[in-house]
C-alpha atoms as a PDB file:
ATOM      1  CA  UNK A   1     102.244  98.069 126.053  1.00  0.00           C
ATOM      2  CA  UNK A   2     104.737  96.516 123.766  1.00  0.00           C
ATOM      3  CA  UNK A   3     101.977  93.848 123.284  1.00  0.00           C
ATOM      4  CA  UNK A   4      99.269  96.158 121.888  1.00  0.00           C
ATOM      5  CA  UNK A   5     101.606  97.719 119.132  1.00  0.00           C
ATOM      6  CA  UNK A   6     102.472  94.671 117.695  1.00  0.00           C
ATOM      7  CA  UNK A   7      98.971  93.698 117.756  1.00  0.00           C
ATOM      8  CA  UNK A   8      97.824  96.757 115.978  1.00  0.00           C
ATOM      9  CA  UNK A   9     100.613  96.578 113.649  1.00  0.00           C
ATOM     10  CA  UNK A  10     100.813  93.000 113.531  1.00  0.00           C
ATOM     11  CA  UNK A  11      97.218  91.663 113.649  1.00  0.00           C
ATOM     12  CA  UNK A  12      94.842  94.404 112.820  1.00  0.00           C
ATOM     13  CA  UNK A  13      96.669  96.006 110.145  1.00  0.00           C
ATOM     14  CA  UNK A  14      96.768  93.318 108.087  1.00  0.00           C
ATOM     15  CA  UNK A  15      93.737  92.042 109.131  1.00  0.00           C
ATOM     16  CA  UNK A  16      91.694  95.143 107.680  1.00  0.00           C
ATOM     17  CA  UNK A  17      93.579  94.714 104.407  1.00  0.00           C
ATOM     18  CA  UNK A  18      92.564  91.113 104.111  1.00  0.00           C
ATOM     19  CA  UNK A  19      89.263  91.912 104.389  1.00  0.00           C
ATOM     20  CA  UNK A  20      89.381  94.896 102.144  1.00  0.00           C
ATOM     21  CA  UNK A  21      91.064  92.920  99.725  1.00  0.00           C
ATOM     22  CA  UNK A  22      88.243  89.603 100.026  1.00  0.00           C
ATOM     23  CA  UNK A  23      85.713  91.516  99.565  1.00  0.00           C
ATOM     24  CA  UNK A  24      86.974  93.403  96.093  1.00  0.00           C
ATOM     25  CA  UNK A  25      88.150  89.980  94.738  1.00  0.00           C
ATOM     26  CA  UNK A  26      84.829  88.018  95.912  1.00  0.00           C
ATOM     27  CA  UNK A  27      82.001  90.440  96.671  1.00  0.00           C
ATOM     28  CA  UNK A  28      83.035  93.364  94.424  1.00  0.00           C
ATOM     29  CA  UNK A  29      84.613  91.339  91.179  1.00  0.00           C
ATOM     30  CA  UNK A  30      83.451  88.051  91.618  1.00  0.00           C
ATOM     31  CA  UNK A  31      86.803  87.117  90.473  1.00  0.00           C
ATOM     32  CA  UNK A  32      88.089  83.627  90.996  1.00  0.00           C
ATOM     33  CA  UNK A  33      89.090  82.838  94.648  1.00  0.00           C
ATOM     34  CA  UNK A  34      92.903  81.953  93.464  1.00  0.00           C
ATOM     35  CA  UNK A  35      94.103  85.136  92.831  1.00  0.00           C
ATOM     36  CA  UNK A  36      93.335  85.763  96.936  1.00  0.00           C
ATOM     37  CA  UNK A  37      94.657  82.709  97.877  1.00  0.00           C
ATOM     38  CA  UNK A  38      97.993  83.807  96.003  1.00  0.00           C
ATOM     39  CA  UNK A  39      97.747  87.486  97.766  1.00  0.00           C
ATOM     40  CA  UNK A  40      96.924  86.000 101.402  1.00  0.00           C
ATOM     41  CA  UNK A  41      99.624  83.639 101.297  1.00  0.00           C
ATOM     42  CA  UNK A  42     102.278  86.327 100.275  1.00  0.00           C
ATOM     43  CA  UNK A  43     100.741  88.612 102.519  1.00  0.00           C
ATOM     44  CA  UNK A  44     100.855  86.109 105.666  1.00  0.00           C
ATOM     45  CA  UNK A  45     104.488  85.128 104.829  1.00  0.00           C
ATOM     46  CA  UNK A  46     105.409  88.687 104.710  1.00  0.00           C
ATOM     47  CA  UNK A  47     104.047  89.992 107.817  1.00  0.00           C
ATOM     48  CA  UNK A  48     105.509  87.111 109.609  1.00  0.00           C
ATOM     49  CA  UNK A  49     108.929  87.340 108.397  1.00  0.00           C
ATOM     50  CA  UNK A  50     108.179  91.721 108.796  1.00  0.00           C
ATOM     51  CA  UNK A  51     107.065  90.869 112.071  1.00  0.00           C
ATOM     52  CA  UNK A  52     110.258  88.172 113.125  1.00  0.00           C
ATOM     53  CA  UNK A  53     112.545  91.239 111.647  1.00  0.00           C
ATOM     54  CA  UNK A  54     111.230  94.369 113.422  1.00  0.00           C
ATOM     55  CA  UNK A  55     110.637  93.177 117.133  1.00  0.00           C
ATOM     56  CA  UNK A  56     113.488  90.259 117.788  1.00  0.00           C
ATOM     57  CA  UNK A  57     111.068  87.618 118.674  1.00  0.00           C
ATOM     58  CA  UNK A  58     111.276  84.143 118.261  1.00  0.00           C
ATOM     59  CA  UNK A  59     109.810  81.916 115.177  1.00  0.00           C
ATOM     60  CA  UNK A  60     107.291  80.537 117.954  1.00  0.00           C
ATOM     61  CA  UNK A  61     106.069  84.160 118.220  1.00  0.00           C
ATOM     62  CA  UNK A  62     105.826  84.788 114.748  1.00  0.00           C
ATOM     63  CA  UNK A  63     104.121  81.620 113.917  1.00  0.00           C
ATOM     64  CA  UNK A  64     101.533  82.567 116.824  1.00  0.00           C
ATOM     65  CA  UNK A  65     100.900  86.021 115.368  1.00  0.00           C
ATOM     66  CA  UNK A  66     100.619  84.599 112.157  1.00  0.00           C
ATOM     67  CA  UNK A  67      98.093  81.477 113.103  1.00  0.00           C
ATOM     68  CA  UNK A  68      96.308  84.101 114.861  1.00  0.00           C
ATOM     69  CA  UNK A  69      95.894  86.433 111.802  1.00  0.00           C
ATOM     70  CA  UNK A  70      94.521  83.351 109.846  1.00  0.00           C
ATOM     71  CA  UNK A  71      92.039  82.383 111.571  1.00  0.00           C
ATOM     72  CA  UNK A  72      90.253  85.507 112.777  1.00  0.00           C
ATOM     73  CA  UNK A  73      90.699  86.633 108.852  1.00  0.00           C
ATOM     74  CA  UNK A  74      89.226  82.966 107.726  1.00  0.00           C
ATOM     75  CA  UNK A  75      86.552  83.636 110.336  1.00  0.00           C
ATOM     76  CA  UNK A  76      85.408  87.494 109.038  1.00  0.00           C
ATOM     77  CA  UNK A  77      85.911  86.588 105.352  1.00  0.00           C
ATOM     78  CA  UNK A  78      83.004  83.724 106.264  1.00  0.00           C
ATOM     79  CA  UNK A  79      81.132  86.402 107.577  1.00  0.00           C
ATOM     80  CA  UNK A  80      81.396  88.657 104.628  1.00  0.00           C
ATOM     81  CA  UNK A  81      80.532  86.540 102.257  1.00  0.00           C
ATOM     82  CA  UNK A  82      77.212  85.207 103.930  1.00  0.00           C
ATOM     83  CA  UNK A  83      76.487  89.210 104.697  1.00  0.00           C
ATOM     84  CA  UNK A  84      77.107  89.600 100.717  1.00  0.00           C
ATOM     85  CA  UNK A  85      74.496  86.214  99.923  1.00  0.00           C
ATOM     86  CA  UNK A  86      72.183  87.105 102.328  1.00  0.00           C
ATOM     87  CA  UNK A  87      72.459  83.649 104.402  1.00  0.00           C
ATOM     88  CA  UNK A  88      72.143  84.115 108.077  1.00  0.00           C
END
């Protein structure tokens, strides 16, 4: 069960807030794409370090969590955005 919390916390938490925060800079303000690269990278480094902190796991665990977050957010900001253009 331990598993699951730190995937809520962990992985879907800041998941939902990448998102969120995509589509206001992109969608919303068509503002320039750097000012979400800055925010995901701080955000990413912080959850990982929050994450290495809070549960005593190892860096390998933390990178994991962290490579896992990236690429599922990488994967529904694509989907956004060609929702928001109307390419299917």
């Amino acid at each position: 069960m331990r598993w699951l919390s730190n995937a809520l916390r962990f992985l879907a938490v800041p998941l939902v807030l990448l998102l969120v925060a995509h589509h206001i800079v992109v969608n919303a303000f068509d503002l320039n794409v750097e000012y979400l690269w800055i925010g995901v990278g701080d955000g990413a480094l912080r959850v990982r370090l929050l994450f290495f902190w809070t549960t005593g796991s190892r860096a390998g665990a933390a990178f994991a969590f962290a490579a896992a977050l990236g690429i599922v957010a990488v994967a529904g900001m694509t989907v956004s955005q060609s929702l928001n253009s109307g390419i299917r």
